[in-house]
N, C-alpha and C. Protein backbone atom coordinates (compact mmCIF):
# COMPACT_ATOMS: atom_id res chain seq x y z
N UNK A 1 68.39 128.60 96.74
CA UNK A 1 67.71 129.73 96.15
C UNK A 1 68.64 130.93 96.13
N UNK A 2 68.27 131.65 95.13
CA UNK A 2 69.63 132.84 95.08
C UNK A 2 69.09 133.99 95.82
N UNK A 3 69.98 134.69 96.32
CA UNK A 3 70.15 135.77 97.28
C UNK A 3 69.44 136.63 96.73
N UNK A 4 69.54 137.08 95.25
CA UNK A 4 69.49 137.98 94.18
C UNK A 4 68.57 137.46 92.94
N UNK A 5 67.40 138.72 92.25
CA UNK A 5 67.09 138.07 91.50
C UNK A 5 67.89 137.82 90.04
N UNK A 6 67.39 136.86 89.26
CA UNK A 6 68.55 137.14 88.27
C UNK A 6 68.65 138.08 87.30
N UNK A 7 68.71 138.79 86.48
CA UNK A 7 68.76 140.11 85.80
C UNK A 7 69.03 139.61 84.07
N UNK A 8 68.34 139.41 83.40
CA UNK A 8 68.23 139.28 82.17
C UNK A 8 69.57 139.69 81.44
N UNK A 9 70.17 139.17 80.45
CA UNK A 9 71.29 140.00 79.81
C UNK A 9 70.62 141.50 79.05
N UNK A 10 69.23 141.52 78.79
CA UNK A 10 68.79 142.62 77.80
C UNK A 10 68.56 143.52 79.06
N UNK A 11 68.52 143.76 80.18
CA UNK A 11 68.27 144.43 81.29
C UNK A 11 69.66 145.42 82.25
N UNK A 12 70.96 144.73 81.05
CA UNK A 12 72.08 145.04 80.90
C UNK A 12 72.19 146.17 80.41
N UNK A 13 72.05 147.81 80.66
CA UNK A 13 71.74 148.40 79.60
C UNK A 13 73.23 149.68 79.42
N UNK A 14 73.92 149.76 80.27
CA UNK A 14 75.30 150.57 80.62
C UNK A 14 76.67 149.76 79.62
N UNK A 15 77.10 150.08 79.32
CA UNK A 15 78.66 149.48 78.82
C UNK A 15 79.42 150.27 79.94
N UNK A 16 80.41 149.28 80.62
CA UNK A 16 81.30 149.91 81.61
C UNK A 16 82.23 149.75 81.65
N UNK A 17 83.45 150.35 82.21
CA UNK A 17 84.72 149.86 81.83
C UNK A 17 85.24 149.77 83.43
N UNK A 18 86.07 148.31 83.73
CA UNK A 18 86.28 148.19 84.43
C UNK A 18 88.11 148.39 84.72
N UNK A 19 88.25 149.01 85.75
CA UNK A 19 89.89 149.42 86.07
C UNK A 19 90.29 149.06 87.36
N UNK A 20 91.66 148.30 87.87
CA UNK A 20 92.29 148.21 89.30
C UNK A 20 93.34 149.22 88.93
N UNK A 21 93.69 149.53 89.98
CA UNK A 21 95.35 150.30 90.53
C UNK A 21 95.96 150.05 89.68
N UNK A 22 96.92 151.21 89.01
CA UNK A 22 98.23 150.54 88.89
C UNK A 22 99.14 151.29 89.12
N UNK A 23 100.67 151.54 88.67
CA UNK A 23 101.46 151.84 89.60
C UNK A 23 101.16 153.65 89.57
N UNK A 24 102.31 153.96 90.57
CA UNK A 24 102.32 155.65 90.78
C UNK A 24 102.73 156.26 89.63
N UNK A 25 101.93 157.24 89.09
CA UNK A 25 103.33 157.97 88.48
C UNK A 25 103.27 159.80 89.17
N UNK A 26 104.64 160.15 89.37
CA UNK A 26 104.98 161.21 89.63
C UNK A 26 104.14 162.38 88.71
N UNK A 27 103.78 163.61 89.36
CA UNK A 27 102.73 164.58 89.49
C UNK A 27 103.39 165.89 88.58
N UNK A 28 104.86 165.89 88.66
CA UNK A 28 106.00 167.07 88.31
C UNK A 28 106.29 167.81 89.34
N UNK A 29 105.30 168.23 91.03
CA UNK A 29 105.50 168.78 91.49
C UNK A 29 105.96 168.22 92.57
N UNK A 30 106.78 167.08 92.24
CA UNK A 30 107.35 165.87 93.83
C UNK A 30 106.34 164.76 94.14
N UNK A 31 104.86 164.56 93.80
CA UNK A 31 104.09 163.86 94.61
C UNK A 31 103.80 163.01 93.33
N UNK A 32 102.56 162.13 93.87
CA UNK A 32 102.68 161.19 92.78
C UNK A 32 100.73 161.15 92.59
N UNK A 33 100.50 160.12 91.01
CA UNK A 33 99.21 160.17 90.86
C UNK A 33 98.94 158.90 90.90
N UNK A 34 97.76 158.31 91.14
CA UNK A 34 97.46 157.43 91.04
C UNK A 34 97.20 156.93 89.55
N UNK A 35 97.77 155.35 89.35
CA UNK A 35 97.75 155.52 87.98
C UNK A 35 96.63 154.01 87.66
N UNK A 36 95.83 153.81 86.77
CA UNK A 36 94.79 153.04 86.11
C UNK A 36 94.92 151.99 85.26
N UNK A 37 95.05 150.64 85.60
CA UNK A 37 94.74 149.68 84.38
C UNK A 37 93.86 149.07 84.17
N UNK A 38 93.26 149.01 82.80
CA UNK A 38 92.10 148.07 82.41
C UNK A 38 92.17 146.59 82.86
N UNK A 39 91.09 146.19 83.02
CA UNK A 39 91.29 144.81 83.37
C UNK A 39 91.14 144.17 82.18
N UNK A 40 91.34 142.73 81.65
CA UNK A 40 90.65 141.94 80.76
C UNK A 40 89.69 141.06 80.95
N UNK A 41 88.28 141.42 80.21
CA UNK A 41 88.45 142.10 79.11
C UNK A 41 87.83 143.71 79.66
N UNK A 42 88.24 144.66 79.65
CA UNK A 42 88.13 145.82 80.19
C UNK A 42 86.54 146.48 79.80
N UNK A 43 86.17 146.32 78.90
CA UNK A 43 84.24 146.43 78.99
C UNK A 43 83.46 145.59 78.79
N UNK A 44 81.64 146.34 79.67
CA UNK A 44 81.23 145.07 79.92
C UNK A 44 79.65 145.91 79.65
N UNK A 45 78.66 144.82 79.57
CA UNK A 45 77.54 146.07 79.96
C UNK A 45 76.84 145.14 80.92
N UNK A 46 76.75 146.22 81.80
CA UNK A 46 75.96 146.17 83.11
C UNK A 46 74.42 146.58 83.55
N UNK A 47 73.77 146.39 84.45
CA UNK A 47 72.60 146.62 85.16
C UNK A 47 73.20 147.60 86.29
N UNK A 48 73.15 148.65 86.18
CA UNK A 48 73.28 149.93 87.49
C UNK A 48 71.66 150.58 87.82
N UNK A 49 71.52 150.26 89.12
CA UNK A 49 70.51 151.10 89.90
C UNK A 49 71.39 151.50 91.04
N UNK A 50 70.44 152.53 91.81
CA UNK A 50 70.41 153.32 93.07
C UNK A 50 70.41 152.19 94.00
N UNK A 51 71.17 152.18 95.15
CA UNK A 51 71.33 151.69 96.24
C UNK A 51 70.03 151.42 97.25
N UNK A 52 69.25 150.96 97.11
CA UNK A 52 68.25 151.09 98.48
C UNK A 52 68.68 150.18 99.42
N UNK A 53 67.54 150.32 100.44
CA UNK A 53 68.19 149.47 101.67
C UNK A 53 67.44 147.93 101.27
N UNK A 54 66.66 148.30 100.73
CA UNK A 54 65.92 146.65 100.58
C UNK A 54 66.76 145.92 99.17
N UNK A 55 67.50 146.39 98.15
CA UNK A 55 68.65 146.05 97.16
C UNK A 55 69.79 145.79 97.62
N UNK A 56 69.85 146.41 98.89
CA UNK A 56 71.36 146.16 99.58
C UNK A 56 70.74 145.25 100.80
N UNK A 57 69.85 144.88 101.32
CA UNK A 57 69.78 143.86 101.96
C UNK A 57 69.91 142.43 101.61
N UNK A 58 69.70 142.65 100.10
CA UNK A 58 69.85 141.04 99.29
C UNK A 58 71.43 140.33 99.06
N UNK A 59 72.13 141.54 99.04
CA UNK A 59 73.26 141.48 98.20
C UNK A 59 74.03 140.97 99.41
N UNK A 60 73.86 142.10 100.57
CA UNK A 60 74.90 142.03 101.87
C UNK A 60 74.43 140.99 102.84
N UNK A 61 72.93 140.45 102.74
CA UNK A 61 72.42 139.95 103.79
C UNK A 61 72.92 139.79 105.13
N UNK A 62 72.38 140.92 105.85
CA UNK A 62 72.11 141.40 107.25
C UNK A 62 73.44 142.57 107.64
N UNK A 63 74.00 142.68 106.61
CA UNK A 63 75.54 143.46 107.23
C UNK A 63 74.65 145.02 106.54
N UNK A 64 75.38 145.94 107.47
CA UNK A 64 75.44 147.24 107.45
C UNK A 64 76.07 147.96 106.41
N UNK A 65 75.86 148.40 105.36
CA UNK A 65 76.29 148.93 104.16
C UNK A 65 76.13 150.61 104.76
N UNK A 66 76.34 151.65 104.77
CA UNK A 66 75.74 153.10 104.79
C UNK A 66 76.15 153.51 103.88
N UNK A 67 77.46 153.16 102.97
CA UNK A 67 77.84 154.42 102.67
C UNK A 67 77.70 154.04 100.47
N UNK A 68 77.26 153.19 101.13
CA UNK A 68 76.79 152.65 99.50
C UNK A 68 75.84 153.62 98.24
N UNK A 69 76.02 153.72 97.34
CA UNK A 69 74.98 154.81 96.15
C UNK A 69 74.33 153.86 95.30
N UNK A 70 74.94 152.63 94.76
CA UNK A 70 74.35 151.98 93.34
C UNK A 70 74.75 150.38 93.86
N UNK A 71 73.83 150.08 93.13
CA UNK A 71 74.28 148.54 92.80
C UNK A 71 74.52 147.95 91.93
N UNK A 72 75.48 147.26 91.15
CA UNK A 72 76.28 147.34 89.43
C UNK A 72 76.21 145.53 89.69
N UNK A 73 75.26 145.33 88.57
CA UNK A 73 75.66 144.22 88.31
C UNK A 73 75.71 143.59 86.89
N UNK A 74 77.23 142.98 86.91
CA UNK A 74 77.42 142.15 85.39
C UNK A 74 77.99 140.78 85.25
N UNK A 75 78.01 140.67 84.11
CA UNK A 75 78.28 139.26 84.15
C UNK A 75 79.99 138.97 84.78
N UNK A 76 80.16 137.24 85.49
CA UNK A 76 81.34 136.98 86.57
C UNK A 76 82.13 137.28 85.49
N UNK A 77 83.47 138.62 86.35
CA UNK A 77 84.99 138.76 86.20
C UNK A 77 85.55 138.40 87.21
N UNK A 78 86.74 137.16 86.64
CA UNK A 78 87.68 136.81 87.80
C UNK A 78 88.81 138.15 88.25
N UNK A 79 88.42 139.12 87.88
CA UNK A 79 89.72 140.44 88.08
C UNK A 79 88.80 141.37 88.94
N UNK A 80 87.61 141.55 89.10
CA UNK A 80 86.70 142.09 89.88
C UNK A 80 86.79 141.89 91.17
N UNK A 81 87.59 143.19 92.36
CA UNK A 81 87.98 143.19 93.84
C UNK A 81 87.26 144.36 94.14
N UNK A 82 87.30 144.55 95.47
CA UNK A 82 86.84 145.66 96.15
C UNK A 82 87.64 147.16 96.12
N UNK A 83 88.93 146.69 95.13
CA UNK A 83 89.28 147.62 95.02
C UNK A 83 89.42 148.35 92.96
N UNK A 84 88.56 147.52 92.41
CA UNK A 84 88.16 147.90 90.84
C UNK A 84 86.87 149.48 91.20
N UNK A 85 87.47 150.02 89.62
CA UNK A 85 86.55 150.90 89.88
C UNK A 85 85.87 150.95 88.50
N UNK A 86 84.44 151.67 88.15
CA UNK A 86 83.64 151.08 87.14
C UNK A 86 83.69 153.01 86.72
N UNK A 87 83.85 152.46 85.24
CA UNK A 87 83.10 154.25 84.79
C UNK A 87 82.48 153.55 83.99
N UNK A 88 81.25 155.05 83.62
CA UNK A 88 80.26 154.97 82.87
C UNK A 88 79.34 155.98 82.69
N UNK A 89 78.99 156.19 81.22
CA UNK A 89 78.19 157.43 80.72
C UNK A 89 76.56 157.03 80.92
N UNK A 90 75.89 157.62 81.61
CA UNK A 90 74.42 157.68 82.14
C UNK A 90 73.47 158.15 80.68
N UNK A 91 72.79 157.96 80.77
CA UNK A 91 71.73 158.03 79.32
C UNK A 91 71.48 159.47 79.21
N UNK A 92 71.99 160.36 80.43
CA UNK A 92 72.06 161.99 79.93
C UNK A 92 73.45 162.11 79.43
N UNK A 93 74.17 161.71 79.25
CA UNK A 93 75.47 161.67 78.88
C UNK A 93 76.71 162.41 79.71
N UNK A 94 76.04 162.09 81.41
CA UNK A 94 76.97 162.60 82.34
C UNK A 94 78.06 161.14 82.65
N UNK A 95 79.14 161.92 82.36
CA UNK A 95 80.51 160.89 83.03
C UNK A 95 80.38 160.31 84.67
N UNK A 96 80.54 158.82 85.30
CA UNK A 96 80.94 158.91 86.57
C UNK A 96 81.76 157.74 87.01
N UNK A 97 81.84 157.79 88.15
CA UNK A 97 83.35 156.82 88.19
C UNK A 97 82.20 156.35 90.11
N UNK A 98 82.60 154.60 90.08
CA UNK A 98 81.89 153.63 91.50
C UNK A 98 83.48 153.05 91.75
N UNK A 99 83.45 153.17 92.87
CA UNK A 99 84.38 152.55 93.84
C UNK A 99 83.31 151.77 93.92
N UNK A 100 84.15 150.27 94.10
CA UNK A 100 83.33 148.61 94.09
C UNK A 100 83.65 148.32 96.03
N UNK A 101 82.89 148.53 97.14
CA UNK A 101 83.18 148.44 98.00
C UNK A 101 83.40 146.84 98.26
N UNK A 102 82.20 145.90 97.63
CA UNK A 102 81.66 144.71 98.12
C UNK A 102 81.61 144.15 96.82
N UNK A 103 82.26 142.86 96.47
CA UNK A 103 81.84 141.73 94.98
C UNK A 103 81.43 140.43 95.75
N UNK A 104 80.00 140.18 95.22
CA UNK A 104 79.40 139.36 95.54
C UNK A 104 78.91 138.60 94.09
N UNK A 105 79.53 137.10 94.66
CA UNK A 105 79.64 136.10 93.58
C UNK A 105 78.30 135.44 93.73
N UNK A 106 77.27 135.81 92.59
CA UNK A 106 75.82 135.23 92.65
C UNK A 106 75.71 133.52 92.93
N UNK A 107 75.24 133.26 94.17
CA UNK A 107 75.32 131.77 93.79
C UNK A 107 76.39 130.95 93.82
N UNK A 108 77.79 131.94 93.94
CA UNK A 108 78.99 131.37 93.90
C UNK A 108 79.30 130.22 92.97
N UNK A 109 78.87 130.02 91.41
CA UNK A 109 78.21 129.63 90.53
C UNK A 109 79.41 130.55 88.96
N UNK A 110 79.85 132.00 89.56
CA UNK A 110 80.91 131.98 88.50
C UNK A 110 80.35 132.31 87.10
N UNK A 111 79.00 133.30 87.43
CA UNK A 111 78.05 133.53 85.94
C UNK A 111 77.73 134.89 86.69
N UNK A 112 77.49 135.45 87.87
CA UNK A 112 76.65 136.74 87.84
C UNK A 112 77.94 137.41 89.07
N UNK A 113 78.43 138.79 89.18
CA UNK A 113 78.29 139.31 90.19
C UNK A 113 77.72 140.36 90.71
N UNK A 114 77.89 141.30 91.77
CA UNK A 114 76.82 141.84 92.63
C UNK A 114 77.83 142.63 93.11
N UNK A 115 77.64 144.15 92.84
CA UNK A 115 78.63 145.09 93.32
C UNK A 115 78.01 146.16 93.64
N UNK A 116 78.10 146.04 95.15
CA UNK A 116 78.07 147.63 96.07
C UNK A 116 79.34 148.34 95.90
N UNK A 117 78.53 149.49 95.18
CA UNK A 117 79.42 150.60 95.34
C UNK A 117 79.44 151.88 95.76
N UNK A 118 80.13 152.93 95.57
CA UNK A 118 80.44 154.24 95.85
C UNK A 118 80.57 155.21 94.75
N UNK A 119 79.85 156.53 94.47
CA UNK A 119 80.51 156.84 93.81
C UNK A 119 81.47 158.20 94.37
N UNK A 120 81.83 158.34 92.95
CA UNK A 120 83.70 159.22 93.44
C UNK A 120 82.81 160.85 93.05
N UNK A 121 82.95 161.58 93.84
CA UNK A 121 82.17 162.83 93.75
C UNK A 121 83.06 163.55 93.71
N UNK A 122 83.53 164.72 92.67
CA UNK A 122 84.76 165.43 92.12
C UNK A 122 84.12 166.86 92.28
């Protein structure tokens, strides 16, 4: 039985773009920036809600999450780590950016994953 329920593709309602690390580049003032690559295929549309404790009990089962905000889930990317980060425009048309703390492979099955995240507060 799955951990998670399953989430319809029409219940998908975000397009997101997914990004890992990539290399440094220098700032001009000596230091360096962190620099961004798309993954392939770099958008996706997703299911994003708010973090609760009973949404994050399914996902993490029994482990301690605190510092978690949302839970993003889309269909399985083999490029999807704990260290991808998701942007995406909210239906008011505010910009935001989730650090992916936790990817959880639905079923381990290679069709759904399950991402606790963070978001980046600027």
């Amino acid at each position: 039985m799955s951990p998670l329920p399953r989430v319809a593709t029409g219940l998908h309602q975000h397009l997101v773009t997914l990004q890992q690390p990539g290399g440094m580049t220098p700032d001009g003032d000596g230091g360096y920036t962190e620099g961004w690559t798309d993954l392939t295929p770099a958008q996706m549309q997703a299911a994003i809600e708010p973090a609760t404790a009973r949404a994050l009990e399914r996902v993490t089962a029994g482990t301690t999450t605190t510092t978690a905000s949302h839970l993003v889930r889309i269909p399985f990317h083999p490029q999807v780590t704990s260290q991808t980060r998701i942007m995406f425009t909210d239906f008011h048309g505010q910009a935001h950016v989730l650090n992916v703390v936790a990817a959880v492979n639905v079923d381990q099955r290679d069709r759904e994953l399950a991402l606790v995240c963070t978001e980046v507060v600027n």
